[in-house]
Protein backbone atom coordinates (compact mmCIF):
# COMPACT_ATOMS: atom_id res chain seq x y z
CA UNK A 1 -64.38 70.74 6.20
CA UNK A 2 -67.44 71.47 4.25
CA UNK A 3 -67.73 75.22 2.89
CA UNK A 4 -70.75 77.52 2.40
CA UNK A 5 -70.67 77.25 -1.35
CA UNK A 6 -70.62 73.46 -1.31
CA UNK A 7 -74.15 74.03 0.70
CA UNK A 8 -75.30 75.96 -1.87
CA UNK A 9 -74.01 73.81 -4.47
CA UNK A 10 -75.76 70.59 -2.64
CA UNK A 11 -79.49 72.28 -2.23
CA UNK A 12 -79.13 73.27 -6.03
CA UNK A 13 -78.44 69.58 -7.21
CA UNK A 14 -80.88 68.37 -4.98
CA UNK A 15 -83.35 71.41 -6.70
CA UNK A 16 -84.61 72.31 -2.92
CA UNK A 17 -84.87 76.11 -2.43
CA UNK A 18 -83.26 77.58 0.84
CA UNK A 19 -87.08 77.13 2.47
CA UNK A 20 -87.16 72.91 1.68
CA UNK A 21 -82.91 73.25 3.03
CA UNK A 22 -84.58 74.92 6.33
CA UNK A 23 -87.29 72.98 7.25
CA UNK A 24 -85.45 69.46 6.42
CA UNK A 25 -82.77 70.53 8.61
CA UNK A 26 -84.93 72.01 11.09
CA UNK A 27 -83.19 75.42 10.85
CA UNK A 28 -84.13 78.48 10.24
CA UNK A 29 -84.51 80.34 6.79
CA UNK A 30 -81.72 83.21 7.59
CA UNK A 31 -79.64 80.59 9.02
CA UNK A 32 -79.34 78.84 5.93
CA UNK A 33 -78.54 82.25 3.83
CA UNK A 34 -76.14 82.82 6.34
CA UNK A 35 -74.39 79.29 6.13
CA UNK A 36 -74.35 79.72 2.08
CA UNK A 37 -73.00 83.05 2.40
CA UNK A 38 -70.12 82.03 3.95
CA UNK A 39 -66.54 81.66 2.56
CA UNK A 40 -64.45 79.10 2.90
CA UNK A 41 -64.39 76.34 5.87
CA UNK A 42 -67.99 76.67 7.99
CA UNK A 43 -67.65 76.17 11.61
CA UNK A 44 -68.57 72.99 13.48
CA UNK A 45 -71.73 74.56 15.50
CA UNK A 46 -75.52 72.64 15.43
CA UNK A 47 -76.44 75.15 12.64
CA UNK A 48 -74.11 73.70 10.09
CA UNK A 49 -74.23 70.11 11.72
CA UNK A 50 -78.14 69.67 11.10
CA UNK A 51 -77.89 71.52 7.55
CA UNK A 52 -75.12 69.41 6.58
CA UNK A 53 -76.72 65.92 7.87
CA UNK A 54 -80.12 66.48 5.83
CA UNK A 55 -77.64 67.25 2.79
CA UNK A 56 -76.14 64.20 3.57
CA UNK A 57 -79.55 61.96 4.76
CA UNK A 58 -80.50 63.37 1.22
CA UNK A 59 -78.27 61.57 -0.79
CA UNK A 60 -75.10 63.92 -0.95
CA UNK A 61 -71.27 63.49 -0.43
CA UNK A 62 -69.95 66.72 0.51
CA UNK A 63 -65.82 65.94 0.53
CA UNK A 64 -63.19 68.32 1.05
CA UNK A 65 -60.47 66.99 -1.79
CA UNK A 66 -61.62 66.05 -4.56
CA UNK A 67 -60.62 62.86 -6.84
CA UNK A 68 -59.22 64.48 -9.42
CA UNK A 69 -58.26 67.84 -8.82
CA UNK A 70 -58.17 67.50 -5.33
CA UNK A 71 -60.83 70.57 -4.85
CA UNK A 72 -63.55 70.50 -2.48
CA UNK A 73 -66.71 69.17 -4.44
CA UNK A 74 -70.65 67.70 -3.84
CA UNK A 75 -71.37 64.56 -5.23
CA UNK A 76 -74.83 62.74 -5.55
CA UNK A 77 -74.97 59.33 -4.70
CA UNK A 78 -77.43 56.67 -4.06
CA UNK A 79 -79.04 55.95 -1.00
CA UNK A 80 -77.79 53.31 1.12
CA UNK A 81 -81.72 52.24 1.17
CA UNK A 82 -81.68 52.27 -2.50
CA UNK A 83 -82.45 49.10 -4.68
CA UNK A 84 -82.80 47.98 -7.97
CA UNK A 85 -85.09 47.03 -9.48
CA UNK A 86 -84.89 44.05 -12.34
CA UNK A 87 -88.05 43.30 -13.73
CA UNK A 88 -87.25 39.47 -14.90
CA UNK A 89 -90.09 39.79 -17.91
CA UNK A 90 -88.49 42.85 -18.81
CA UNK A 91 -84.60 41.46 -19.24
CA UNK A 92 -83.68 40.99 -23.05
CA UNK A 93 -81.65 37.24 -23.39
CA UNK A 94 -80.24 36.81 -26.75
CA UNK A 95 -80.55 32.83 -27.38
CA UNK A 96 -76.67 32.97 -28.85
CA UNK A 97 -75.16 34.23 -25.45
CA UNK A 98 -77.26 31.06 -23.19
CA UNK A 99 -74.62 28.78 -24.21
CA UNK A 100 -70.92 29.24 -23.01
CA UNK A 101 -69.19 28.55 -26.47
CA UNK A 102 -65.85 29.28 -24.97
CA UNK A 103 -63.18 26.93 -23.51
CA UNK A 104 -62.59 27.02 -20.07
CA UNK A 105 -60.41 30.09 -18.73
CA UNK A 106 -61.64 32.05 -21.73
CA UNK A 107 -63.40 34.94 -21.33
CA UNK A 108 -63.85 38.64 -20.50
């Protein structure tokens, strides 16, 4: 269950103000004060459903136990869209590590 201050902790790391939360999740701006505001566990209503999806469309994990201390907790993460990118021309080879020097099975 995600809670009110895990909103508010997920528009700060994303550096939106409540206005940018609102009109991403197509909500209004006293609905997302409201939704912040609240304690503990939110409800499952359309309100916190759209907020919580353009949190999540955004780039955030919102998880309710935590991987260490088992606490609620936001999490940024990359896109699924996301690449990298390697410039080739850019990639530093040192000449001494072209050649596998090692017997076979070594390594690590």
């Amino acid at each position: 269950m995600t809670s009110g201050e895990q909103v508010g902790a997920a528009r700060a790391l994303l550096r939106w103000s409540p206005e940018d939360l609102a009109r991403t999740a197509g909500v209004s701006l006293i609905a997302v004060h409201a939704v912040e505001a609240q304690r503990g566990p939110l409800p499952d209503t359309a309100t916190t459903r759209a907020i919580v999806d353009a949190l999540v469309a955004a780039g955030l994990l919102l998880f309710g136990e935590g991987p260490v201390d088992g606490g609620p907790g936001v999490r940024l993460i990359a896109k699924p869209s996301a690449t990298i990118d390697v410039d080739e021309a850019e990639t530093v080879q040192y000449h001494e590590f072209l050649e596998n020097d090692a017997p076979p099975g070594a390594g690590g």
